[in-house]
Protein backbone atom coordinates (compact mmCIF):
# COMPACT_ATOMS: atom_id res chain seq x y z
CA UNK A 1 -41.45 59.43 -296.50
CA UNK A 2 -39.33 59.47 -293.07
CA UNK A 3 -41.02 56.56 -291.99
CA UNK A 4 -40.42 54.25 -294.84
CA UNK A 5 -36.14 55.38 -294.81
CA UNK A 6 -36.50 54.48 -290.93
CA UNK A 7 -38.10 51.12 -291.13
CA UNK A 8 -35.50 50.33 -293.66
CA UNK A 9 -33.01 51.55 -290.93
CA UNK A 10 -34.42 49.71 -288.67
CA UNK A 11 -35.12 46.32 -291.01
CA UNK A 12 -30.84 46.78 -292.02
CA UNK A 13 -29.57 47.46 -287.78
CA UNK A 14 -31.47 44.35 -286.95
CA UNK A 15 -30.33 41.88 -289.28
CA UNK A 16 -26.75 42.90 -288.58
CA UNK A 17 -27.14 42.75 -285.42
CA UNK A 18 -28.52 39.27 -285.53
CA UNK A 19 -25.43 38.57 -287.89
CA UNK A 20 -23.37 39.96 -285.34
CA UNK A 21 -24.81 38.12 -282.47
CA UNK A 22 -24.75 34.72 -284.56
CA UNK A 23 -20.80 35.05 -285.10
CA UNK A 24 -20.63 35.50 -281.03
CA UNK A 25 -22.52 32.64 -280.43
CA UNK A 26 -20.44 30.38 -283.19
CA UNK A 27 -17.39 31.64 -281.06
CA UNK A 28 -18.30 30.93 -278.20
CA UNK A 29 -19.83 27.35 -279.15
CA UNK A 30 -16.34 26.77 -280.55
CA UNK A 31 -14.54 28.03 -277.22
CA UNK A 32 -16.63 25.89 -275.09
CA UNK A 33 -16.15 22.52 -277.08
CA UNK A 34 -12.56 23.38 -277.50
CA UNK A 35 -12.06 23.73 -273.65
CA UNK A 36 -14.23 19.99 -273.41
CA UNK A 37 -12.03 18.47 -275.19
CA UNK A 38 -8.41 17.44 -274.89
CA UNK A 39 -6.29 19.01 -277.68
CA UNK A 40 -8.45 22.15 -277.87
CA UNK A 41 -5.84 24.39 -277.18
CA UNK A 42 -5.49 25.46 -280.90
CA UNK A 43 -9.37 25.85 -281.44
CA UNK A 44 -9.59 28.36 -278.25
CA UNK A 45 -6.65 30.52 -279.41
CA UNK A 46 -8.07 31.02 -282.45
CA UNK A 47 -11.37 31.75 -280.90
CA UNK A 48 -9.52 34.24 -278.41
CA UNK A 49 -7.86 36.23 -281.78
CA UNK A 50 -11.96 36.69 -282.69
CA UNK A 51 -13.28 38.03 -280.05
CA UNK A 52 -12.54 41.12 -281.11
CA UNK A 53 -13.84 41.28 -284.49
CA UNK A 54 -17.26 39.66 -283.50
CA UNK A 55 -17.25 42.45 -280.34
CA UNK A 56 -16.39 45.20 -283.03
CA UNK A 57 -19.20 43.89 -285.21
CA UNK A 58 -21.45 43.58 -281.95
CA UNK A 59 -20.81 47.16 -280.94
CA UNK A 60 -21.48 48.79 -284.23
CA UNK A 61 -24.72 47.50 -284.73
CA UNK A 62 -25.98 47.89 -281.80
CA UNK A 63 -25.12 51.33 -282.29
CA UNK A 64 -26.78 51.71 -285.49
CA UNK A 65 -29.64 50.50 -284.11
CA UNK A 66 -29.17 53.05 -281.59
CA UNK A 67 -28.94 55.68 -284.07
CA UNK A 68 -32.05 54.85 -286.23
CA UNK A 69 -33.92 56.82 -283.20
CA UNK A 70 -32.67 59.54 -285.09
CA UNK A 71 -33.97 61.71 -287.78
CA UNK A 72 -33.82 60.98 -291.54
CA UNK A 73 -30.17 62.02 -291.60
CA UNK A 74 -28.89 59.37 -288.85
CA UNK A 75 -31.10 57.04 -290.34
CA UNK A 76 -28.71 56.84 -293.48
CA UNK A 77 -25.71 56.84 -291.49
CA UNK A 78 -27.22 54.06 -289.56
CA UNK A 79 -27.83 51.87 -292.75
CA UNK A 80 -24.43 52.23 -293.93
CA UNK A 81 -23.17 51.15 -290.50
CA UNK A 82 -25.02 48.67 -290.03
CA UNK A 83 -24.99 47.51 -293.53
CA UNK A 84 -20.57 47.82 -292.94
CA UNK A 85 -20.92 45.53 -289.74
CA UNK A 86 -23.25 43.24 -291.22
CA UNK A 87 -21.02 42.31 -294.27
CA UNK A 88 -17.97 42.14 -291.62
CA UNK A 89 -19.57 39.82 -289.54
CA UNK A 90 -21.51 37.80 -291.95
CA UNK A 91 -17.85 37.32 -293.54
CA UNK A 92 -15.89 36.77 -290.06
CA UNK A 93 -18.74 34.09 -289.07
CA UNK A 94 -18.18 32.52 -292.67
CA UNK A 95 -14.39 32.21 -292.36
CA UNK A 96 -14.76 30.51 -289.19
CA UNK A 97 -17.37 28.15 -290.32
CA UNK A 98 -15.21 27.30 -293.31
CA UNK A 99 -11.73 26.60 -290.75
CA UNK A 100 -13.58 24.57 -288.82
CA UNK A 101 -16.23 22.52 -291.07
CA UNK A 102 -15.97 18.85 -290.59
CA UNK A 103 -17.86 16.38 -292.84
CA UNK A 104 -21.20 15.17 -292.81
């Protein structure tokens, strides 16, 4: 039964981290065609107040990745932190994506 709670561990840490990772890369997409293109300057401050949040987000689930190494014990507290950064990140990457939608 330890095995099946740390695969589900492991299954949660990796999809937020690749939520995680996905808000960096929006960011800095964002930063580098804001800094292309004249009149950018709002764009990259924004970017610049994000960086935080997406390395927050970054940072915790890497470490709940870290932690489903763990016994069954840290592999709950690594799906509930990596569950907690995924939602944050997922969200963060959303609200960005929204600001900055254009038509199509």
């Amino acid at each position: 039964m330890d095995w099946l709670v740390n695969l589900i561990a492991v299954i949660v840490a990796l999809a937020s981290v690749l939520a995680a990772l996905g808000h960096v890369g929006y960011l800095a997409l964002l930063n580098n065609a804001a800094g292309k293109r004249a009149g950018g300057a709002p764009v990259a401050q924004y970017v610049r107040s994000r960086w935080a949040v997406a390395g927050g987000t970054t940072a915790a689930s890497l470490f709940a990745w870290l932690l489903t190494a763990g016994g069954p014990a840290l592999d709950v507290v690594a799906i509930i932190v990596a569950a907690g950064s995924g939602v944050v990140a997922t969200k963060a990457l959303q609200s960005t994506r929204d600001r900055y939608r254009t038509g199509g």
